[in-house]
N, C-alpha and C. Protein backbone atom coordinates (compact mmCIF):
# COMPACT_ATOMS: atom_id res chain seq x y z
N UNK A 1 0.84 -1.17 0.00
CA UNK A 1 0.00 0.00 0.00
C UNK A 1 0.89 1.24 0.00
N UNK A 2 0.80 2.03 -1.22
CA UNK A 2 1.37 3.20 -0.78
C UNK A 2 1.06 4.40 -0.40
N UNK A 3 2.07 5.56 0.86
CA UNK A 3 1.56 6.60 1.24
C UNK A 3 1.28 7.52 0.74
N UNK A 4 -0.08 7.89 1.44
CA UNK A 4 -0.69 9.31 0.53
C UNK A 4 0.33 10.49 0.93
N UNK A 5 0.21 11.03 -0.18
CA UNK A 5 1.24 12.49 -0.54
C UNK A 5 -0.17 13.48 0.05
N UNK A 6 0.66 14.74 -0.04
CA UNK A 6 0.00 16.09 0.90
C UNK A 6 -1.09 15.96 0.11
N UNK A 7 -1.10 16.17 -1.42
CA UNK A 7 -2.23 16.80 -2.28
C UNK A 7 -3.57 15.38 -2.26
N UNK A 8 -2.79 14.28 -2.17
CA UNK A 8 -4.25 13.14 -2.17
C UNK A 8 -4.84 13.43 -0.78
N UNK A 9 -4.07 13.70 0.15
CA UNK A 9 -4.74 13.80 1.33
C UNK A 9 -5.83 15.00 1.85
N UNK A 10 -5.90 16.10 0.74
CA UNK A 10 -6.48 16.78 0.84
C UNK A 10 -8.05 16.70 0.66
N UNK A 11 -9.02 17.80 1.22
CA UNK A 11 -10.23 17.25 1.11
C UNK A 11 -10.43 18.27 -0.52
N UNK A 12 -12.05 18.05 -0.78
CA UNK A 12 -11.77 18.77 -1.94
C UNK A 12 -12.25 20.37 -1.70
N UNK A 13 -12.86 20.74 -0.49
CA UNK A 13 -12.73 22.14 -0.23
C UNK A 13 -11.04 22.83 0.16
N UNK A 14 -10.29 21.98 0.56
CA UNK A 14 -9.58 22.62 0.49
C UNK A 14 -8.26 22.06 -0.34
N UNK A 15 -8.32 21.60 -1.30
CA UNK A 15 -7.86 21.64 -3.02
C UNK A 15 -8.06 22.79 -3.42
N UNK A 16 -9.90 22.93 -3.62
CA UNK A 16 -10.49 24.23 -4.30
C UNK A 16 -9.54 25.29 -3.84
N UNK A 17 -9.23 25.68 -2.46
CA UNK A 17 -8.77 26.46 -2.00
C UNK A 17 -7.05 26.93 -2.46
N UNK A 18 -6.52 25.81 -2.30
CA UNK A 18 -5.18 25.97 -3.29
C UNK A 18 -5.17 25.81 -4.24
N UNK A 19 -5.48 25.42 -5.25
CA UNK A 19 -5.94 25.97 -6.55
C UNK A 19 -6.39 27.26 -6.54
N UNK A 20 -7.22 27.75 -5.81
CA UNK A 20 -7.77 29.56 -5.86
C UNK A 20 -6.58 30.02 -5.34
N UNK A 21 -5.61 29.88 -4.46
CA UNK A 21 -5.06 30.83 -4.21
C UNK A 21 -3.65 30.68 -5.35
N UNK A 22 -3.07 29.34 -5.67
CA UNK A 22 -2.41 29.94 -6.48
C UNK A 22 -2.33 30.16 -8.16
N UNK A 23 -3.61 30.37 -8.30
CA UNK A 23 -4.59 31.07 -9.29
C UNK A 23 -4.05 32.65 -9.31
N UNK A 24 -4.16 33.17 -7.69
CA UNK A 24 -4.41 33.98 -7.41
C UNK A 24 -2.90 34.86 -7.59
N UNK A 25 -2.32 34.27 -7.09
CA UNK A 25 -0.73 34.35 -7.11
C UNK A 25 0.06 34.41 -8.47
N UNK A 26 -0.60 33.73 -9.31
CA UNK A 26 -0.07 33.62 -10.43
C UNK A 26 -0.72 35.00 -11.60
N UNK A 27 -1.89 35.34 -11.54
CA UNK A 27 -2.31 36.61 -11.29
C UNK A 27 -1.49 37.61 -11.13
N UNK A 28 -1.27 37.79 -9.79
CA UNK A 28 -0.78 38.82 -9.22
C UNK A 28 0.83 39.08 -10.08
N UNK A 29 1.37 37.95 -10.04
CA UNK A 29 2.94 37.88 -10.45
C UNK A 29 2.84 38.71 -11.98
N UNK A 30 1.67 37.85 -12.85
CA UNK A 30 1.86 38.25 -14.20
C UNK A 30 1.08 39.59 -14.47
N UNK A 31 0.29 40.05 -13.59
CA UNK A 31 -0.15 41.44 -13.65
C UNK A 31 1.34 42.59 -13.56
N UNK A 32 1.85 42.30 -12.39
CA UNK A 32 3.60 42.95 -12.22
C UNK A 32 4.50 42.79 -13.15
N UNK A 33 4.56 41.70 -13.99
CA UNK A 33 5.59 41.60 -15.42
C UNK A 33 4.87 41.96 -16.36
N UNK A 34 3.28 42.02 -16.53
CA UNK A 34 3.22 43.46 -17.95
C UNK A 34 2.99 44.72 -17.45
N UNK A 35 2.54 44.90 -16.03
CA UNK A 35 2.91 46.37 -15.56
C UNK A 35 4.26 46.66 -15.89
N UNK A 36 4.82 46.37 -15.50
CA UNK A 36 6.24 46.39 -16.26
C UNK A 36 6.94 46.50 -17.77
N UNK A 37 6.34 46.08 -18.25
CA UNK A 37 6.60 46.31 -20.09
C UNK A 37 5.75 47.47 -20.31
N UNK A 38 5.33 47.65 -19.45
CA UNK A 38 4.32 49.53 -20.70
C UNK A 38 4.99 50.56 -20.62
N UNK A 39 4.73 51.39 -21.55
CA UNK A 39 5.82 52.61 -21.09
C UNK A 39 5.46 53.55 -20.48
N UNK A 40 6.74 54.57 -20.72
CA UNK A 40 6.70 55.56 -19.45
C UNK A 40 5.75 56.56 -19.87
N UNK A 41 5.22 56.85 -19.04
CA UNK A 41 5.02 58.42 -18.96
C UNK A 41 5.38 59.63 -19.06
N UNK A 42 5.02 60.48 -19.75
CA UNK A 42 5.78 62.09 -20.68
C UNK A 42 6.22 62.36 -19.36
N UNK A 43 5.14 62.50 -17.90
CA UNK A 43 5.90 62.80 -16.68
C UNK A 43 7.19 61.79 -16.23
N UNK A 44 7.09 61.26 -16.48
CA UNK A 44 8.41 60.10 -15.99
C UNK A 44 9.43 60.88 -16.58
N UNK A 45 9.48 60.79 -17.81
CA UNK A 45 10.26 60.77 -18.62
C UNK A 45 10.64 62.45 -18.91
N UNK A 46 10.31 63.21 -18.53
CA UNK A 46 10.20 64.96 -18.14
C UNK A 46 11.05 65.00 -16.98
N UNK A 47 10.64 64.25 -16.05
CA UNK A 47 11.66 64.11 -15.02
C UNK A 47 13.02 63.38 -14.96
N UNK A 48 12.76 62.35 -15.62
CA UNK A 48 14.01 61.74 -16.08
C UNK A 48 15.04 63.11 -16.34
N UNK A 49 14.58 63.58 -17.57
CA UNK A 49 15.74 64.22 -18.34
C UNK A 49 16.01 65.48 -17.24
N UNK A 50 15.18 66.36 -17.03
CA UNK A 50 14.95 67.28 -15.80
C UNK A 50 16.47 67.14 -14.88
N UNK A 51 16.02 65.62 -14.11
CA UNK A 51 16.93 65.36 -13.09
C UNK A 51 18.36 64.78 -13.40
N UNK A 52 18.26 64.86 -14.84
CA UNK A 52 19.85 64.26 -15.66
C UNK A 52 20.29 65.22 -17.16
N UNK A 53 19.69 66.01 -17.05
CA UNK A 53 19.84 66.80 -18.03
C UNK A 53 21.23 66.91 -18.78
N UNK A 54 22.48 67.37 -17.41
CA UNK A 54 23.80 67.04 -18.28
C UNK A 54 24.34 65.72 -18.36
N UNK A 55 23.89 64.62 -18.37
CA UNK A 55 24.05 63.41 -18.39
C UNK A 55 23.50 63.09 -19.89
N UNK A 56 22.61 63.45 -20.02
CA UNK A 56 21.86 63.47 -21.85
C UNK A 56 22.36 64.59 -22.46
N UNK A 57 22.80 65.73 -21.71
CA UNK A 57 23.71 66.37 -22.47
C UNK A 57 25.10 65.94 -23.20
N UNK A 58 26.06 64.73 -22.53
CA UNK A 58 26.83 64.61 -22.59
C UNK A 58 27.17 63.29 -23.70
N UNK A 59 25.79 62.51 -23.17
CA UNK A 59 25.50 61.38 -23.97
C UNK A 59 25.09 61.90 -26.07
N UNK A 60 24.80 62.99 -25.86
CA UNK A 60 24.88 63.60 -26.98
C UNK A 60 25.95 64.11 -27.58
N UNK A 61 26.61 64.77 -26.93
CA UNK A 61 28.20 65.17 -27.12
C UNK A 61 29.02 64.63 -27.94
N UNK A 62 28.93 62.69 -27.07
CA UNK A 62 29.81 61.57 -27.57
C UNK A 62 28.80 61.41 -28.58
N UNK A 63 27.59 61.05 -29.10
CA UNK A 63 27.36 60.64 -30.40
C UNK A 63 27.89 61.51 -31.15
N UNK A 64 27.47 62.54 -31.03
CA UNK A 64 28.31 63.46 -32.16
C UNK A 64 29.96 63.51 -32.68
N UNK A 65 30.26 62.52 -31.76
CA UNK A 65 32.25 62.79 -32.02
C UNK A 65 32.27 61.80 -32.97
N UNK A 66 31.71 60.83 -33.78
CA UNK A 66 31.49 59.96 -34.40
C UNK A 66 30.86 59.91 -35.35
N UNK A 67 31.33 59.83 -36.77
CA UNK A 67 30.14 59.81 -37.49
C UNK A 67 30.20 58.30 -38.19
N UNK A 68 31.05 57.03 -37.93
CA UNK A 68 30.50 55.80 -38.42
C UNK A 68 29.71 54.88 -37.50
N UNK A 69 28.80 55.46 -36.45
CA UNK A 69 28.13 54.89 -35.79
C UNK A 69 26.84 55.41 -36.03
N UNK A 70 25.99 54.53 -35.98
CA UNK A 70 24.03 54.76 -36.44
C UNK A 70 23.56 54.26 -35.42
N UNK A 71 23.75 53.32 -34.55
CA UNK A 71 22.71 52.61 -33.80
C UNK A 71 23.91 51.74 -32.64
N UNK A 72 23.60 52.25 -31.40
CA UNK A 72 24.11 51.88 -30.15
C UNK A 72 23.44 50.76 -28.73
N UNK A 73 23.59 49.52 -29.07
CA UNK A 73 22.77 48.83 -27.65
C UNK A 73 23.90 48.24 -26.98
N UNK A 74 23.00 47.78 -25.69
CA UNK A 74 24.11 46.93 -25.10
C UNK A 74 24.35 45.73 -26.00
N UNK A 75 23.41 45.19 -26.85
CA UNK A 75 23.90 43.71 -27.13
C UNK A 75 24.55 44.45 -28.65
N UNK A 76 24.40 45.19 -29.92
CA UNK A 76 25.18 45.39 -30.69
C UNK A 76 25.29 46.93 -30.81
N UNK A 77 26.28 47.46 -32.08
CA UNK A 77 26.28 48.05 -32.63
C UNK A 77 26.39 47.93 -34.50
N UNK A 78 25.78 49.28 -34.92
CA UNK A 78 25.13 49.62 -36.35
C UNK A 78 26.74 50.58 -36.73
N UNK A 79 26.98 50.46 -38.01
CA UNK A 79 27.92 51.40 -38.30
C UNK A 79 27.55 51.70 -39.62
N UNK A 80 28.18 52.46 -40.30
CA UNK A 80 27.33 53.29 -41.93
C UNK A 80 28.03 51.26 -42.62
N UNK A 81 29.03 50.69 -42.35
CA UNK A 81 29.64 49.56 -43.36
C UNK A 81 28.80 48.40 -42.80
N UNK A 82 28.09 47.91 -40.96
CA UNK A 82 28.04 46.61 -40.75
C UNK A 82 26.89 46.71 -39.72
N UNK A 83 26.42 45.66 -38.85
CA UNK A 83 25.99 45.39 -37.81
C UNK A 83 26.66 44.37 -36.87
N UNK A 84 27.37 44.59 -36.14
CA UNK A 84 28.13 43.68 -34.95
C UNK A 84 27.04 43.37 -33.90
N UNK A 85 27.52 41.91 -33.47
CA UNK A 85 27.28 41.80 -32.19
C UNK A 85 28.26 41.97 -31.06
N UNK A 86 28.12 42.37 -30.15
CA UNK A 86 28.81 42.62 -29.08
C UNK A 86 30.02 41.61 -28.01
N UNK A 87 28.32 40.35 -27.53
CA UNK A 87 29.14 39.58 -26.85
C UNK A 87 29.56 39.79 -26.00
N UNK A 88 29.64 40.81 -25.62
CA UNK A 88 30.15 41.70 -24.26
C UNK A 88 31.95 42.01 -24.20
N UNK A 89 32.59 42.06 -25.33
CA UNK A 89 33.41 42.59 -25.94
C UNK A 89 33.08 44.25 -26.47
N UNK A 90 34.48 44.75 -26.56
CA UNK A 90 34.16 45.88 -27.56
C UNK A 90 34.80 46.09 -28.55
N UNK A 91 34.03 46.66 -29.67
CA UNK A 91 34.07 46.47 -30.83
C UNK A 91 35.44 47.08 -32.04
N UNK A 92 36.40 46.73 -31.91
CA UNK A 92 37.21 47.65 -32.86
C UNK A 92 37.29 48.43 -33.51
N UNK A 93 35.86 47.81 -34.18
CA UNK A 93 35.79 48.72 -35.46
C UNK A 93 35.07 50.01 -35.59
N UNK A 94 35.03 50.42 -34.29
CA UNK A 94 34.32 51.84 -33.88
C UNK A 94 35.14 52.45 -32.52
N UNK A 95 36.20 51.59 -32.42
CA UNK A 95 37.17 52.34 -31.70
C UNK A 95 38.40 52.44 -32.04
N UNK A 96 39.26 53.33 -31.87
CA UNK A 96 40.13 54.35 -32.51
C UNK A 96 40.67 55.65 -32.21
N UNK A 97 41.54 55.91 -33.07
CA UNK A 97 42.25 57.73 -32.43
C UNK A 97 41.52 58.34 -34.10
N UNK A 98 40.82 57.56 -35.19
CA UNK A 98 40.22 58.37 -36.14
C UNK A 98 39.17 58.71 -35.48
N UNK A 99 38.96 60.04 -36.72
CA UNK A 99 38.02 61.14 -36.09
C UNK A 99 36.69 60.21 -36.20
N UNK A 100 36.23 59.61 -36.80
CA UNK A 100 35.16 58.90 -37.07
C UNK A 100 34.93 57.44 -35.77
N UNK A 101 36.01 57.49 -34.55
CA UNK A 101 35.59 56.00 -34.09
C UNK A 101 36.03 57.18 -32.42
N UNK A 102 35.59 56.20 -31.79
CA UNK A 102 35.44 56.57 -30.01
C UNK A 102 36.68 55.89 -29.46
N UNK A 103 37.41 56.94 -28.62
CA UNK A 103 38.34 55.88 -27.53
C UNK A 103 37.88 54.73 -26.85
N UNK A 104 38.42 54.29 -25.87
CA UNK A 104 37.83 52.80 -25.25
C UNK A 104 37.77 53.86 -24.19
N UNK A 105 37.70 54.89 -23.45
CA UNK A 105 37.34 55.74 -22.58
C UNK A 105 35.78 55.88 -22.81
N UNK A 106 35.89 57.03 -24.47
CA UNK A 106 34.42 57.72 -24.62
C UNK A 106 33.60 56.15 -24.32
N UNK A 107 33.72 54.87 -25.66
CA UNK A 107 32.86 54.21 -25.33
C UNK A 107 32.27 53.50 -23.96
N UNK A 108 33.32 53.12 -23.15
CA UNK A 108 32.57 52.59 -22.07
C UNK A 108 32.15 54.21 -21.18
N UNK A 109 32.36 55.56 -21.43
CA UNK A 109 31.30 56.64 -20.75
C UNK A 109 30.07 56.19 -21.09
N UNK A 110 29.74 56.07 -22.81
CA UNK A 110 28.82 56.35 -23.46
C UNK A 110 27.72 55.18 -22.92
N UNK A 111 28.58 53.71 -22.53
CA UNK A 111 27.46 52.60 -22.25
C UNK A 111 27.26 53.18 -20.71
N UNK A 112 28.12 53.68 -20.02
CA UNK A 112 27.68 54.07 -18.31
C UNK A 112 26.35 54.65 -18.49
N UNK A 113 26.60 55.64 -19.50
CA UNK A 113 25.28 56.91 -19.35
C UNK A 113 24.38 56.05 -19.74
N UNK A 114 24.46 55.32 -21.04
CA UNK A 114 23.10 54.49 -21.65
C UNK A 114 21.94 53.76 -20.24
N UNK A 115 23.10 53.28 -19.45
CA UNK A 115 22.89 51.88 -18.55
C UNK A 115 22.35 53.00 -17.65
N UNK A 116 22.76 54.44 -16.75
CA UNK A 116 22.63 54.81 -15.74
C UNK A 116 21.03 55.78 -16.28
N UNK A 117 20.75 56.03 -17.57
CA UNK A 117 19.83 56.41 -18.10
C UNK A 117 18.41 55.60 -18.34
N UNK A 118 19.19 54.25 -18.32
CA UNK A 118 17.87 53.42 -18.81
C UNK A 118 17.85 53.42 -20.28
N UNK A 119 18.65 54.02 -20.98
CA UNK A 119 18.82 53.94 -22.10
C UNK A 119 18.90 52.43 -23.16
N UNK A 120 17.74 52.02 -24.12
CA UNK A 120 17.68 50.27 -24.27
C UNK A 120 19.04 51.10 -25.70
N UNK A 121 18.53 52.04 -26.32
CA UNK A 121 18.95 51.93 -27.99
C UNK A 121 19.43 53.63 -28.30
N UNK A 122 20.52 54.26 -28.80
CA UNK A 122 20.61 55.11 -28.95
C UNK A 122 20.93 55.09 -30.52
N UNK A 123 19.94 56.26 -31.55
CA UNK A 123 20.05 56.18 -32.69
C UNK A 123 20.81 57.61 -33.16
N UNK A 124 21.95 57.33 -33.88
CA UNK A 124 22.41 58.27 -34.14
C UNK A 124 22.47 59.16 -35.33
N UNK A 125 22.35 60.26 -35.75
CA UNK A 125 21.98 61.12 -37.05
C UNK A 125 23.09 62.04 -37.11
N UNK A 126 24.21 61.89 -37.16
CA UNK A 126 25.68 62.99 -37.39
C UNK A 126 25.30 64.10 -38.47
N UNK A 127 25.09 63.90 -39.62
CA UNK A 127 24.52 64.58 -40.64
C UNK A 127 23.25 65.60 -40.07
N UNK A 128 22.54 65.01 -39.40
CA UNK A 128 21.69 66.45 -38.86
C UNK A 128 21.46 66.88 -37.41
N UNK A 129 23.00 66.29 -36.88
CA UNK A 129 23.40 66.69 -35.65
C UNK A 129 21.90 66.38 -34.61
N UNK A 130 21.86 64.66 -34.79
CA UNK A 130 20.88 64.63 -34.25
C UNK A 130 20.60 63.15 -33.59
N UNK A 131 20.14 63.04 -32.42
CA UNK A 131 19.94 61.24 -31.45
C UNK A 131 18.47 61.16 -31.28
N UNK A 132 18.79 59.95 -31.16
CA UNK A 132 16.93 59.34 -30.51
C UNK A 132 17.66 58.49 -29.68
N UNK A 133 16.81 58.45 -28.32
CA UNK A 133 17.36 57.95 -27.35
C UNK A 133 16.21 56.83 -26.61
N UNK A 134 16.31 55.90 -27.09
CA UNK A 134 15.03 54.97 -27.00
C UNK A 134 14.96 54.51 -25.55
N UNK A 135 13.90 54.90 -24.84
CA UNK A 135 14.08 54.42 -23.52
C UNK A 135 13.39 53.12 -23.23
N UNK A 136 12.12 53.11 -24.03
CA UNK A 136 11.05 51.76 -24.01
C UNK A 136 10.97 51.73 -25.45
N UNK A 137 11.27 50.21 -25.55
CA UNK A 137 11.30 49.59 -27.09
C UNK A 137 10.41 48.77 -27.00
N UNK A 138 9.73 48.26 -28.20
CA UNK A 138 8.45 47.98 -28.52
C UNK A 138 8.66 46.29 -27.93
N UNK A 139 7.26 45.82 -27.79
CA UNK A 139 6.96 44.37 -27.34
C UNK A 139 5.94 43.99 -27.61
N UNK A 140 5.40 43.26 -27.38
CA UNK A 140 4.29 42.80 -27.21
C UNK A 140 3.34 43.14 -26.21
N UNK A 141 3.79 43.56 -25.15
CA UNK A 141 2.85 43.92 -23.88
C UNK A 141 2.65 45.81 -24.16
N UNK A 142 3.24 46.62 -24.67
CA UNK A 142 2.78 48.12 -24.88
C UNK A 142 2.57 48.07 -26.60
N UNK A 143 2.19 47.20 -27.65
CA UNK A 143 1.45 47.49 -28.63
C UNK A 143 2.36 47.50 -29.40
N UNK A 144 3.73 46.86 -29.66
CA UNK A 144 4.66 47.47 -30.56
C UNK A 144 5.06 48.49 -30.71
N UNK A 145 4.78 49.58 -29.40
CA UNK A 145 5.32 50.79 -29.88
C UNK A 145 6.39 51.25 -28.72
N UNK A 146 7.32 52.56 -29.04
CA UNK A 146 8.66 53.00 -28.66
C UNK A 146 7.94 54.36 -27.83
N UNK A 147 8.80 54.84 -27.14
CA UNK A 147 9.01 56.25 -26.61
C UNK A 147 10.48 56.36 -26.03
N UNK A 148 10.54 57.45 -26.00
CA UNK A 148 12.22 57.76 -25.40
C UNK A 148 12.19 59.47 -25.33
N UNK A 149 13.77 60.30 -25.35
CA UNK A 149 14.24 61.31 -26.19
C UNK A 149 14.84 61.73 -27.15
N UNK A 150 14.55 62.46 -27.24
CA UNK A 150 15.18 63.00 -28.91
C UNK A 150 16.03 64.44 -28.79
N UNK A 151 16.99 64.50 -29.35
CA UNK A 151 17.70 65.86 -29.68
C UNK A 151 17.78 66.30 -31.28
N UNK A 152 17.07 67.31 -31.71
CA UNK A 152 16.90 67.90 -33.12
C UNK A 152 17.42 69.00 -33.51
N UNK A 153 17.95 69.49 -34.32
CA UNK A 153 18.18 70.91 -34.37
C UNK A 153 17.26 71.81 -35.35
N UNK A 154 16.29 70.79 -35.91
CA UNK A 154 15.04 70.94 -36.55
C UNK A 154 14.17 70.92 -35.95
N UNK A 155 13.06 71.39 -35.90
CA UNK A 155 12.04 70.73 -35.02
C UNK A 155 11.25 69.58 -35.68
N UNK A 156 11.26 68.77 -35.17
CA UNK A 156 10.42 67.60 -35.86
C UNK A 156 8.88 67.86 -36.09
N UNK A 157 8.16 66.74 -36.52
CA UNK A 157 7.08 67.19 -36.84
C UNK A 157 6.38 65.25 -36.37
N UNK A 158 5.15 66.04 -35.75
CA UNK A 158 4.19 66.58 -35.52
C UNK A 158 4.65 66.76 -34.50
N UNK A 159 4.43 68.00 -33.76
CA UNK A 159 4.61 68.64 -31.62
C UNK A 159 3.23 68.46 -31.26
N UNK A 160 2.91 67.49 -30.39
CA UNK A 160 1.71 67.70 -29.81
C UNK A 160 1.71 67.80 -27.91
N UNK A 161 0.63 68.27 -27.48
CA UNK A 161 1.11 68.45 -26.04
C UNK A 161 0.68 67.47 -25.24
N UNK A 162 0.80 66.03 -25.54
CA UNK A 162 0.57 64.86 -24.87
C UNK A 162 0.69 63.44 -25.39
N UNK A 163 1.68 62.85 -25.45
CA UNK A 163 1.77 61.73 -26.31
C UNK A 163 1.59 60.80 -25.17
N UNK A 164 0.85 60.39 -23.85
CA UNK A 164 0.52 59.14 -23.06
C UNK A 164 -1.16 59.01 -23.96
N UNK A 165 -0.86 58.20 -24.61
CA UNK A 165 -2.23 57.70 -25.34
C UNK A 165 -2.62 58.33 -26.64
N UNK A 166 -1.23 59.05 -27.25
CA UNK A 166 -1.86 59.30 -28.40
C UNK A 166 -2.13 58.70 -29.44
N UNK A 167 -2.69 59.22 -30.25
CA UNK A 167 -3.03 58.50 -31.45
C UNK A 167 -2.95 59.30 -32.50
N UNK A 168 -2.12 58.94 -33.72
CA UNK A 168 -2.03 60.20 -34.92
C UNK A 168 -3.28 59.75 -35.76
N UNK A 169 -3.85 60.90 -36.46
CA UNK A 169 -4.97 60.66 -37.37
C UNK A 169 -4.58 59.66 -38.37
N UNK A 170 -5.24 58.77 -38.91
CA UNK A 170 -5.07 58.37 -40.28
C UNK A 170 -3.86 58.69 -41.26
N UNK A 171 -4.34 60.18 -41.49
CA UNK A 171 -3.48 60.94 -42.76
C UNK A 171 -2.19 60.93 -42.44
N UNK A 172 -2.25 60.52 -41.25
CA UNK A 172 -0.65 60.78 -40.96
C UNK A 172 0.24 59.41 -39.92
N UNK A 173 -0.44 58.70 -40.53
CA UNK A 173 -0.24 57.34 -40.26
C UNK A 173 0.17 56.42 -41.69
N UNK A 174 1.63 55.95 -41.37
CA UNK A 174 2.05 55.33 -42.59
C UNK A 174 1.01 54.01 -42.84
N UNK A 175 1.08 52.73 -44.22
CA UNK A 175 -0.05 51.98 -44.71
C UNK A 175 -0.36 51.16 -43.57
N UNK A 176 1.13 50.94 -42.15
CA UNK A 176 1.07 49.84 -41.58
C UNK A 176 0.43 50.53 -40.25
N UNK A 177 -0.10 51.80 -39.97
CA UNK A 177 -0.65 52.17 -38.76
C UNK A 177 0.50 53.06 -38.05
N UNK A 178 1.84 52.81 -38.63
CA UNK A 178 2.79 53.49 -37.92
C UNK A 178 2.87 54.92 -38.20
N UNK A 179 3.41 55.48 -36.42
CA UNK A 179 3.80 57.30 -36.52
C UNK A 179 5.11 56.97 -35.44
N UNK A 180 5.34 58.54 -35.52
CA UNK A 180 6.09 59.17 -34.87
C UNK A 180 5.34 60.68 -34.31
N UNK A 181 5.68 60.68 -33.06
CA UNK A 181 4.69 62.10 -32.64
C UNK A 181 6.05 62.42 -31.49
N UNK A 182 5.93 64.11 -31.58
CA UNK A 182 7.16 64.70 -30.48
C UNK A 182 6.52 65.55 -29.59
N UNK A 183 7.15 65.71 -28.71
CA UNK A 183 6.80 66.70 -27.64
C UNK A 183 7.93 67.47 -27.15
N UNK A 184 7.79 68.95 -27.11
CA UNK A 184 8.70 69.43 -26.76
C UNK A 184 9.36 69.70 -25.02
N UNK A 185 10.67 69.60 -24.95
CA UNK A 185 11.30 69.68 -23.93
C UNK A 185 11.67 71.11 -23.78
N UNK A 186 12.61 71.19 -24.17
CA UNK A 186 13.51 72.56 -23.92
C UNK A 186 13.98 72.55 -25.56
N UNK A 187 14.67 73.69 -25.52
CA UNK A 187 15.36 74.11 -26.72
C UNK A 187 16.09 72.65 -27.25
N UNK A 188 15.44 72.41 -28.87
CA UNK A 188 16.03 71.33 -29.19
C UNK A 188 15.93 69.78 -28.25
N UNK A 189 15.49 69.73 -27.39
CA UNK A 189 14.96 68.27 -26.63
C UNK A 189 13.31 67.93 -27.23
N UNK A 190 13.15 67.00 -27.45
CA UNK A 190 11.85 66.51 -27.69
C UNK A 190 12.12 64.91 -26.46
N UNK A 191 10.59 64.63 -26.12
CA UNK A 191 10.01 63.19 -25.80
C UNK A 191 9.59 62.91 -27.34
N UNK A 192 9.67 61.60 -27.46
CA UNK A 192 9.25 61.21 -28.69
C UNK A 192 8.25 59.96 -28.30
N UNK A 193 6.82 59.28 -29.19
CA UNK A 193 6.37 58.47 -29.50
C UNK A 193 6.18 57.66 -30.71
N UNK A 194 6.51 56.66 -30.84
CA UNK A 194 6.60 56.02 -32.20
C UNK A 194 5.75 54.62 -32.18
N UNK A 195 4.96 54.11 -33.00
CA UNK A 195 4.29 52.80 -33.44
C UNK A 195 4.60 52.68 -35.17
């Protein structure tokens, strides 16, 4: 004859009962990991820059000392010739004493600020002296869509005064539903939204 284990020994009111609770639990957990994937808020993210201002000042600085870099993460980098992966190495071929590549100084500043920013992706525009600084990148749990900051020396287009829930009209929505919408910061800072 063999011994009953905890769960046979149970009656079935209180089965029901553990089953409801870790129903309940499991709930709770996965409510906290997509609270977690949505993005920030224009206030979050107002304050963010607010309370780090020369920190995104600076993080701009170094994109600009570079012009064969397009696209900055922790796991790769984009250059005008390739796409590398990282590996957690750094990359040669964007470091250098040419004017076009970063010391092994600037770059590991540039990942401090990324990492101490929250920074997932920094996109770089040398030609119109200009970054997108992706703070929440798209998923599945916020709709496929991005927000972050932006530095322009243009003003971008469309400025609207609230991008938590916007929505661009139609006309101005590419075939696949996708925009880009800005909000202004300070001189030349935008929040940006993108789907």
């Amino acid at each position: 004859m063999s011994k009953p284990n905890a769960v046979s020994s149970l009656t079935a009111g209180e089965g029901f009962r553990v089953i409801r609770a870790v129903s309940l639990l499991a709930s709770l957990v996965l409510s906290f990991v997509l609270a977690g994937c949505g993005l920030s808020s224009d206030s979050a993210l107002e304050r963010l820059f607010r309370d780090h201002e020369k920190e995104f000042e600076e993080l701009r600085s170094l994109s600009m000392r570079t012009s064969a870099i397009e696209m900055i993460s922790a796991k790769e980098v984009r250059t005008t010739e390739r796409l590398m992966k990282l590996n957690g190495r750094l990359p040669n071929e964007v470091l250098g004493e040419q004017q076009s590549r970063l010391s092994e100084s600037e770059w590991r500043k540039f990942m401090k600020l990324m990492q101490d920013l929250s920074i997932d992706t920094a996109f770089i525009d040398v030609p119109r002296n200009g970054v997108t600084l992706r703070i929440n990148g798209p998923s599945l749990f916020n709709g496929d869509t991005e927000k972050g900051i932006s530095y322009s020396e243009s003003p971008p287009t469309p400025l609207v005064s609230d991008l938590d829930g916007y929505e661009a009209p139609l006309d101005q929505q590419d075939r696949h539903g996708g925009f880009t919408a800005y909000k202004a910061l300070k001189a030349n800072w935008f929040l940006y939204f993108a789907r």
